[in-house]
C-alpha atoms as a PDB file:
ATOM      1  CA  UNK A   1      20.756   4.830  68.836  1.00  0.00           C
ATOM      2  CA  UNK A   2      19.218   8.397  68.413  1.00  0.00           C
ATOM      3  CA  UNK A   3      15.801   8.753  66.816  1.00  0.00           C
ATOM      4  CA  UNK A   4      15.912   9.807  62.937  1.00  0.00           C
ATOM      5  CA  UNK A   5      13.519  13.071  62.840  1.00  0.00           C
ATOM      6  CA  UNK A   6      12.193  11.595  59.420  1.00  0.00           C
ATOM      7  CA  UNK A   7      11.997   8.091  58.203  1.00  0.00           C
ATOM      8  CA  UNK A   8      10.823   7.142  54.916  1.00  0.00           C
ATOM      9  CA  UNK A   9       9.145   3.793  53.456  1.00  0.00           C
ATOM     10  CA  UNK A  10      10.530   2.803  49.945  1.00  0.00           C
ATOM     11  CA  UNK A  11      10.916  -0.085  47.400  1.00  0.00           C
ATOM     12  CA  UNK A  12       9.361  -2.860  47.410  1.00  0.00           C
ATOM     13  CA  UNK A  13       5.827  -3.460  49.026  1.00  0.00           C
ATOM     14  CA  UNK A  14       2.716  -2.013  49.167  1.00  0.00           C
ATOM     15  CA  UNK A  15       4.040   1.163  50.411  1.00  0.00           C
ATOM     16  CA  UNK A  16       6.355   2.331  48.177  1.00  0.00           C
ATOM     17  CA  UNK A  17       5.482   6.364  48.691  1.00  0.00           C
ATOM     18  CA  UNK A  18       4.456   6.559  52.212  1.00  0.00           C
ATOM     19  CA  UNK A  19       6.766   9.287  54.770  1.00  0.00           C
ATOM     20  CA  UNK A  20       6.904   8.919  58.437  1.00  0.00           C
ATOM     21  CA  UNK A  21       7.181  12.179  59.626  1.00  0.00           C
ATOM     22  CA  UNK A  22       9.280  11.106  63.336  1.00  0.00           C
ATOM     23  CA  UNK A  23      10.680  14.330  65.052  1.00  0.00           C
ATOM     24  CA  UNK A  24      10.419  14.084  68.730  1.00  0.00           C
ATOM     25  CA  UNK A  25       7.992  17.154  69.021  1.00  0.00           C
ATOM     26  CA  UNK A  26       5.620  15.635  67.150  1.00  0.00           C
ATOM     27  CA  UNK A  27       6.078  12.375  68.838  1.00  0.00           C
ATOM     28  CA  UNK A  28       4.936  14.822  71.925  1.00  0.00           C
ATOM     29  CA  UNK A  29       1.840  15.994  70.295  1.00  0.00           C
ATOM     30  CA  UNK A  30       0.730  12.659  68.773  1.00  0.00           C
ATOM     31  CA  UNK A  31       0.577  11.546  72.241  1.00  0.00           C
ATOM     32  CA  UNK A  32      -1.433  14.147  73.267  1.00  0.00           C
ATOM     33  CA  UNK A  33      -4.082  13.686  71.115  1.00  0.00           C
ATOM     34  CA  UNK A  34      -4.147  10.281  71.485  1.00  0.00           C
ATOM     35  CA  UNK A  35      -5.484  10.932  75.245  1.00  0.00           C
ATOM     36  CA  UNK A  36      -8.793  10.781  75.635  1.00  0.00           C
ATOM     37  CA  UNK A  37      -8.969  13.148  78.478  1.00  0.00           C
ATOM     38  CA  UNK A  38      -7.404  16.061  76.297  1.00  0.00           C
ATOM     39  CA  UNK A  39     -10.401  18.843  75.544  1.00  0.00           C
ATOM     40  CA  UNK A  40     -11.452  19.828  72.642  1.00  0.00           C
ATOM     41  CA  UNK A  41      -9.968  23.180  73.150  1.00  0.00           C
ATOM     42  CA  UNK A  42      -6.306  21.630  73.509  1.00  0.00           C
ATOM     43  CA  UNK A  43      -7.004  18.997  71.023  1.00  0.00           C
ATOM     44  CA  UNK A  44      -7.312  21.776  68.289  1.00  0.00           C
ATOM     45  CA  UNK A  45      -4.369  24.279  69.312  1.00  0.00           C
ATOM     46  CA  UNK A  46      -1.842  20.770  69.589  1.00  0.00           C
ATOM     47  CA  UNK A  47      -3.462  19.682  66.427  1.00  0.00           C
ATOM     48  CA  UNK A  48      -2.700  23.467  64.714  1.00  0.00           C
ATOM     49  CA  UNK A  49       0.940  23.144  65.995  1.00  0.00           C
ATOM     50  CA  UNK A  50       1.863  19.586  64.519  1.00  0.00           C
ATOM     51  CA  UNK A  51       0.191  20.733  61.024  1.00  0.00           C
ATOM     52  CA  UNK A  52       2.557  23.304  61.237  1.00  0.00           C
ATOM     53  CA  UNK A  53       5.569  21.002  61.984  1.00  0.00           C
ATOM     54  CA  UNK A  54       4.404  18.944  59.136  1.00  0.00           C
ATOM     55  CA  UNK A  55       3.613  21.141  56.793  1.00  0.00           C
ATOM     56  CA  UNK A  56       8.053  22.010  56.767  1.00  0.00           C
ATOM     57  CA  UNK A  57       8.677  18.119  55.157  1.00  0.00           C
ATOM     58  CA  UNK A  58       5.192  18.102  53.583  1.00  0.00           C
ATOM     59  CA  UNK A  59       6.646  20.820  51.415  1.00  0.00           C
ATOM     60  CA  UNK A  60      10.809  20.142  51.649  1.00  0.00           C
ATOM     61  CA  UNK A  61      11.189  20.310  47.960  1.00  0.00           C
ATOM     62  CA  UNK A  62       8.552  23.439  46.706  1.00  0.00           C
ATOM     63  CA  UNK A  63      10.806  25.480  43.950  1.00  0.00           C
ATOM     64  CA  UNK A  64      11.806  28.913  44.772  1.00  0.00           C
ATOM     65  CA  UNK A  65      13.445  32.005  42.677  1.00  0.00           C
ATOM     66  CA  UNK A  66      16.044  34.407  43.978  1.00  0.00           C
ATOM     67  CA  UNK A  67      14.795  37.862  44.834  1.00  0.00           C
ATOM     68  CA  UNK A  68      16.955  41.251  45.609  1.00  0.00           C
ATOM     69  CA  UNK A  69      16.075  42.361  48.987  1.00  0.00           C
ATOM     70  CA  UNK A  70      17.014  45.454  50.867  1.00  0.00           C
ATOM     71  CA  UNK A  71      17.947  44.647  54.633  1.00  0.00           C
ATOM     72  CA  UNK A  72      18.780  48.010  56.773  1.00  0.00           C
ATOM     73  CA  UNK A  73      22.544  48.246  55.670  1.00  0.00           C
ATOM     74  CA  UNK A  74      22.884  46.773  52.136  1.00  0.00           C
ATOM     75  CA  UNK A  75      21.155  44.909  49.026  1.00  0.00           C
ATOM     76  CA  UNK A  76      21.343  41.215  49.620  1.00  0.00           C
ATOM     77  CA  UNK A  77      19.818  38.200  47.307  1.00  0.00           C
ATOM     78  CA  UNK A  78      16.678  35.831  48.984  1.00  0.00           C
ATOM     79  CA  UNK A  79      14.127  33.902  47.975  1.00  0.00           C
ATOM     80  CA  UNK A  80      11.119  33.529  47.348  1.00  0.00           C
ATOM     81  CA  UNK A  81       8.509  30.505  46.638  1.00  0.00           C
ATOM     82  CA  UNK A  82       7.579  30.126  42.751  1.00  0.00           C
ATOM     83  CA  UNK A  83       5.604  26.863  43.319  1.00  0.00           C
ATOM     84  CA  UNK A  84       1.334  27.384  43.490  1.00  0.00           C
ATOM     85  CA  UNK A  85       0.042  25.544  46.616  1.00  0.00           C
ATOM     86  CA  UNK A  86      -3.370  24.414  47.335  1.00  0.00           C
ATOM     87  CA  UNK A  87      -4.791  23.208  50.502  1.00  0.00           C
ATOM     88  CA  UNK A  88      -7.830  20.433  49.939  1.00  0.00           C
ATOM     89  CA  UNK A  89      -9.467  19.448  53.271  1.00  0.00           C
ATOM     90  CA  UNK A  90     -11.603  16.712  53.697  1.00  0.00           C
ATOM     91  CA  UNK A  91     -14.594  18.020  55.377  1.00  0.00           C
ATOM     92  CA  UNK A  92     -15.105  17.940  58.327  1.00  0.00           C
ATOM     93  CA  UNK A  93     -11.919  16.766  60.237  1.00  0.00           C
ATOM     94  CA  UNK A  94      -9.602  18.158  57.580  1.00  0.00           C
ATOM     95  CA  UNK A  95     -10.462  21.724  58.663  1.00  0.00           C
ATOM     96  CA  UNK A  96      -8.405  21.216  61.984  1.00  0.00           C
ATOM     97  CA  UNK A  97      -4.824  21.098  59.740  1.00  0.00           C
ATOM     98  CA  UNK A  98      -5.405  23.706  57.711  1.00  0.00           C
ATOM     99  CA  UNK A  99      -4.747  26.516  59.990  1.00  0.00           C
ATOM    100  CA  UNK A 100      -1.188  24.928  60.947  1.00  0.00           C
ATOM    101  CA  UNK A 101      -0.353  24.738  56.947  1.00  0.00           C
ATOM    102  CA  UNK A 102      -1.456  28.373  56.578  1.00  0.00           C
ATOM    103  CA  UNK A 103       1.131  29.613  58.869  1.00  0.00           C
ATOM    104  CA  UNK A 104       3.288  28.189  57.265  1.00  0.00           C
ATOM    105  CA  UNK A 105       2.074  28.603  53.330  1.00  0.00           C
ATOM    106  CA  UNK A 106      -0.054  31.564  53.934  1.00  0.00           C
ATOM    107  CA  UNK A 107       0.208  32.220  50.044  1.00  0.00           C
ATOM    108  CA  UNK A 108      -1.840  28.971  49.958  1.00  0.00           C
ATOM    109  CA  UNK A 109      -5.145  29.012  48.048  1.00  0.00           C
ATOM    110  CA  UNK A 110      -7.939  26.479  49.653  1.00  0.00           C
ATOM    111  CA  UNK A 111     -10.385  23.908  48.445  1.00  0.00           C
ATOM    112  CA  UNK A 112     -13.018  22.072  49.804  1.00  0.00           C
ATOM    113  CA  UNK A 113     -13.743  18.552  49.535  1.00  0.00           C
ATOM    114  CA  UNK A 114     -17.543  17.354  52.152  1.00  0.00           C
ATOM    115  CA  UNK A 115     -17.188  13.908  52.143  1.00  0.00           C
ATOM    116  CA  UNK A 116     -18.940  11.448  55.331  1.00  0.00           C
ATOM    117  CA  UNK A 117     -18.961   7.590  55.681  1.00  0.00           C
ATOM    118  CA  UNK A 118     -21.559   5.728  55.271  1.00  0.00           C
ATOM    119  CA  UNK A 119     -21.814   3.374  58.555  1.00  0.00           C
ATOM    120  CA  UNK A 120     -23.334   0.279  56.976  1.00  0.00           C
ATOM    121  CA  UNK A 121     -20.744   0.195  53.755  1.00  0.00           C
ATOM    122  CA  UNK A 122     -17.696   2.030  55.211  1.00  0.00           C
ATOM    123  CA  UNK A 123     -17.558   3.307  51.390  1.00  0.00           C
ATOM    124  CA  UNK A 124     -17.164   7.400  50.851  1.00  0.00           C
ATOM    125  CA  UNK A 125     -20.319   9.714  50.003  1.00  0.00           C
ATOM    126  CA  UNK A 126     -19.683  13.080  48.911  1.00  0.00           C
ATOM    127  CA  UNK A 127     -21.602  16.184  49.127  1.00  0.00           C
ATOM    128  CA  UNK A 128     -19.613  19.373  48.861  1.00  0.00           C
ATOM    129  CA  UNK A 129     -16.929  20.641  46.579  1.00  0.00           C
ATOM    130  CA  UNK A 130     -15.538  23.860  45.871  1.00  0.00           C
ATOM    131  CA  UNK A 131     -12.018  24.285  44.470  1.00  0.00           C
ATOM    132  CA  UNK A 132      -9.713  27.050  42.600  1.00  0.00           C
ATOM    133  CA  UNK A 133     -10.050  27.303  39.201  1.00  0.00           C
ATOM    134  CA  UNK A 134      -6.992  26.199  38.110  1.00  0.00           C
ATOM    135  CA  UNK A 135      -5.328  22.896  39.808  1.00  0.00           C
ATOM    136  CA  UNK A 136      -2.600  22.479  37.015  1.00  0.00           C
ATOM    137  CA  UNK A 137       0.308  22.798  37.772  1.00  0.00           C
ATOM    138  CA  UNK A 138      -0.207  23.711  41.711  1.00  0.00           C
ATOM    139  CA  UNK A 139       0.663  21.239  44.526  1.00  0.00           C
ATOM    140  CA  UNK A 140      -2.412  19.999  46.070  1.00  0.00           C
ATOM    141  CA  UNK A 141      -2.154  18.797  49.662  1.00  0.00           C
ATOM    142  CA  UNK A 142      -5.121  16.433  51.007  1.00  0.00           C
ATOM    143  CA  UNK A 143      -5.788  17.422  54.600  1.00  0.00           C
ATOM    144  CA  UNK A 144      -7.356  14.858  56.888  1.00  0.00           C
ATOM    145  CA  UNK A 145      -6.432  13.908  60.231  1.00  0.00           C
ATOM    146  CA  UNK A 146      -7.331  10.068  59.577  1.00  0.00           C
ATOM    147  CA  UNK A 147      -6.078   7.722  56.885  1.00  0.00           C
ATOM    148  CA  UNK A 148      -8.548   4.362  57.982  1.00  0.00           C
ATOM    149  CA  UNK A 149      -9.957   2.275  55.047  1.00  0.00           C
ATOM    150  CA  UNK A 150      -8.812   4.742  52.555  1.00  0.00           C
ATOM    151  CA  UNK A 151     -11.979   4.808  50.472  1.00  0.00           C
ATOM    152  CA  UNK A 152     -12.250   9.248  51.747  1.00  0.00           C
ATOM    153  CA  UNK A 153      -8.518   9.972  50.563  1.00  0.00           C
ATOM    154  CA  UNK A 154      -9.134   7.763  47.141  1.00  0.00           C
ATOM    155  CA  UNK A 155     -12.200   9.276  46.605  1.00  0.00           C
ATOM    156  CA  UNK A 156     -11.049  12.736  47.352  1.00  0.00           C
ATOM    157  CA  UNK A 157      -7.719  12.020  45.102  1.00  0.00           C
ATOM    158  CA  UNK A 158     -10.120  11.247  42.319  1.00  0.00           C
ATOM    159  CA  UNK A 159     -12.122  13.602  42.421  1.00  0.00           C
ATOM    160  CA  UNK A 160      -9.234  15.745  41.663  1.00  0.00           C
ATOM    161  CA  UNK A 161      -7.527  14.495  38.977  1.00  0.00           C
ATOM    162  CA  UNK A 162     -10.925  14.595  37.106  1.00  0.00           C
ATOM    163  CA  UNK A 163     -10.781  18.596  37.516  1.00  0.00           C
ATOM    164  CA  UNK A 164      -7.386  18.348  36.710  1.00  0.00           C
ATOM    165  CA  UNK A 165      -4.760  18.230  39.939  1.00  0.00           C
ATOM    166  CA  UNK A 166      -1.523  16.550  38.751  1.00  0.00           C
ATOM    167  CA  UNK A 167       1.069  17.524  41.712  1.00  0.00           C
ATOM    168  CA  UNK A 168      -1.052  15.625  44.485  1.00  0.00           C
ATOM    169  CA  UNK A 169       0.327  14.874  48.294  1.00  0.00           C
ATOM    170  CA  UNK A 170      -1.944  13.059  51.343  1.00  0.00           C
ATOM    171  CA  UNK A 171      -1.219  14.142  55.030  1.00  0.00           C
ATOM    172  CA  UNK A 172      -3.071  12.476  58.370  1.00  0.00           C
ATOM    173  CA  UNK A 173      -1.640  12.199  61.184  1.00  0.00           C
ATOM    174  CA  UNK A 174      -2.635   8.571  62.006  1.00  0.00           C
ATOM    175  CA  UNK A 175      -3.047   5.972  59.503  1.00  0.00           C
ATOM    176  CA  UNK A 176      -3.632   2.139  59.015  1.00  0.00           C
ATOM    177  CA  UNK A 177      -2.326  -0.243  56.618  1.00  0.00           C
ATOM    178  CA  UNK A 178      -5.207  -0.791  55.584  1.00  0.00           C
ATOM    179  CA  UNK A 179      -5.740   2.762  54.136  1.00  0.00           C
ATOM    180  CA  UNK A 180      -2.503   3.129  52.955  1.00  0.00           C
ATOM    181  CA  UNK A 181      -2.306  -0.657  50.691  1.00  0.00           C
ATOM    182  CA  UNK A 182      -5.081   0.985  49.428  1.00  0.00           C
ATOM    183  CA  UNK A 183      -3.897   4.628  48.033  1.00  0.00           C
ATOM    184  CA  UNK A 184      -0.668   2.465  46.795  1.00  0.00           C
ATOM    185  CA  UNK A 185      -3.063   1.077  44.946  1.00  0.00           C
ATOM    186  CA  UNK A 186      -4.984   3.084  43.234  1.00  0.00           C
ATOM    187  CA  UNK A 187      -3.056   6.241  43.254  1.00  0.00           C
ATOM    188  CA  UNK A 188       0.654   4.539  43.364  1.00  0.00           C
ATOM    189  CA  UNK A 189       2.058   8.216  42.429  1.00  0.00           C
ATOM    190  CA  UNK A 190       0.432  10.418  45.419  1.00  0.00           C
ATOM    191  CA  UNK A 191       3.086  10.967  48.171  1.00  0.00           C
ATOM    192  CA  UNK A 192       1.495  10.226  51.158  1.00  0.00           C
ATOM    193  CA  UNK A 193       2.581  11.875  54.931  1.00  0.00           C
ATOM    194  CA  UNK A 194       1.696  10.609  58.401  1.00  0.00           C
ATOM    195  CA  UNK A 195       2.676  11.138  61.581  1.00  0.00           C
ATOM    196  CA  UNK A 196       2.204   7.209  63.075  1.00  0.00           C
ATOM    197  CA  UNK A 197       1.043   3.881  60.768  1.00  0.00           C
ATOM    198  CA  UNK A 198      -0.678   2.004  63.329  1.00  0.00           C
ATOM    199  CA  UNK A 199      -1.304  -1.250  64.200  1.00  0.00           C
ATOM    200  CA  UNK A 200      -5.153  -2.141  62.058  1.00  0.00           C
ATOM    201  CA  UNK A 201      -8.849  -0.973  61.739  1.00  0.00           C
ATOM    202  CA  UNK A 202     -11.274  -2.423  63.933  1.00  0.00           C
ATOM    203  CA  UNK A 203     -14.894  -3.613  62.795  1.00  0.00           C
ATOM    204  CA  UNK A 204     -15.946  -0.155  62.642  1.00  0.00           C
ATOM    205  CA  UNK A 205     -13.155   0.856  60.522  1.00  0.00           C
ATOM    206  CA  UNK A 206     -11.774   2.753  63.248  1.00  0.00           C
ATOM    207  CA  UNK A 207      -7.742   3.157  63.852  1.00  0.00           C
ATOM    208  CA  UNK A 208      -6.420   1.004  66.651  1.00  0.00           C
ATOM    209  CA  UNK A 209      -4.765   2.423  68.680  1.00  0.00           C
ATOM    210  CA  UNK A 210      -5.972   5.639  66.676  1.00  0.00           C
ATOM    211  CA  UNK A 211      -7.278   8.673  68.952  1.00  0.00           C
ATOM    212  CA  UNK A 212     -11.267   8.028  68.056  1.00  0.00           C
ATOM    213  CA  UNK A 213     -13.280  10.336  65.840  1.00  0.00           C
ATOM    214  CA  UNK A 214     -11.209  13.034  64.845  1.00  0.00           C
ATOM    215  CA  UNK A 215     -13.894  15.540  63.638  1.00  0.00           C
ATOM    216  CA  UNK A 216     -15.552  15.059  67.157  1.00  0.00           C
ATOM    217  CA  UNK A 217     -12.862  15.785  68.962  1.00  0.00           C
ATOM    218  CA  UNK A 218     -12.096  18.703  67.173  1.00  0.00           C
ATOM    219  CA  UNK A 219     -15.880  20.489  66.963  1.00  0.00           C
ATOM    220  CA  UNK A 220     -16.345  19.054  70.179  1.00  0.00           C
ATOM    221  CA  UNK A 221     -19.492  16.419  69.176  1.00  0.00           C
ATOM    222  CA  UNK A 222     -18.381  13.339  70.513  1.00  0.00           C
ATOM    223  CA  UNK A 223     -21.617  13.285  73.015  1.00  0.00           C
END
């Protein structure tokens, strides 16, 4: 039975808005970056490429008005995007999917949201944010490579409505169950997109099988 390129979670359970983005490319590039041997250098240009990929479904149903265009022999009609989009990484790991979605959305306006785990509680501390002015009635897209315990993308999500986002989507590319009973939870409308929902957290809170500590990967920290 061939693959389906995109296979979505809906109904009943605790997962009632969560999209499994499944095309074989990305299948590729998950595995990549699951390898702990890959560099950092590689990890971030594979990492670019299936933000890209994603961003496509992330953004399947964005509204869009006809245009008149002028191609070299005659007046023809297009189109072009009438939706606002805002990108919101989570600092720091977030940072490594925005350049993919800017390819794509390069109209995109982006935010800033510093959050870091504290080790002892797991729970989410923030320290940074910067965002446009006006959130209402853009589509905000949460960037972060990791959906673990949830308590970052919750926070983040929050922190958002209260400055007024209403159109609000999560992308990772790896997340737990964990993570994800727990945005169903508290933020049953958000739309959440992920390339793989793996198997649990560990002790740590980290994904298993996951691909370790995305930000150090990325920046290149891990030692």
């Amino acid at each position: 039975m061939p693959t389906k390129r995109l296979k979505k979670r809906s109904g009943a359970g605790s997962k009632p808005r969560l999209t499994l983005i499944d095309h074989p490319l990305i299948r590729r590039d998950l595995t990549l970056l699951r390898d702990r041997s890959t560099p950092s250098n590689i990890f971030r240009s594979v990492l670019r490429r299936v933000a890209s990929l994603m961003a496509y479904q992330v953004t399947d149903d964005l509204n869009v008005r006809r245009i008149s265009v002028m191609t070299p022999l005659e007046k023809t009609t297009g189109f072009s995007v009438s939706d606002s989009v805002i990108l919101v990484p989570i600092l720091r790991a977030g940072l490594g999917l925005v350049g993919g979605f800017v390819e794509v959305l390069p109209e995109a306006r982006v935010g800033h949201i510093g959050l870091y785990r504290d080790e002892v509680t797991l729970k989410p501390v923030d320290y940074y944010l910067k965002f446009p002015r006006r959130l209402r009635p853009a589509l905000v897209i949460v960037l972060d490579p990791m959906l673990a315990t949830g308590g970052s993308a919750t926070s983040a999500i929050t922190l958002l409505r209260e400055k007024g986002a209403e159109r609000i989507r999560f992308v990772c590319l790896v997340a737990a169950p964990e993570g994800v009973d727990l945005l169903a939870r508290t933020h049953p409308d958000v739309r959440v997109y992920t390339c793989a929902l793996d198997r649990r957290l560990n002790k740590q809170g980290y994904i298993l099988p996951g691909l370790g500590d995305a930000g150090d990967r990325i920046f290149g920290t891990a030692e």
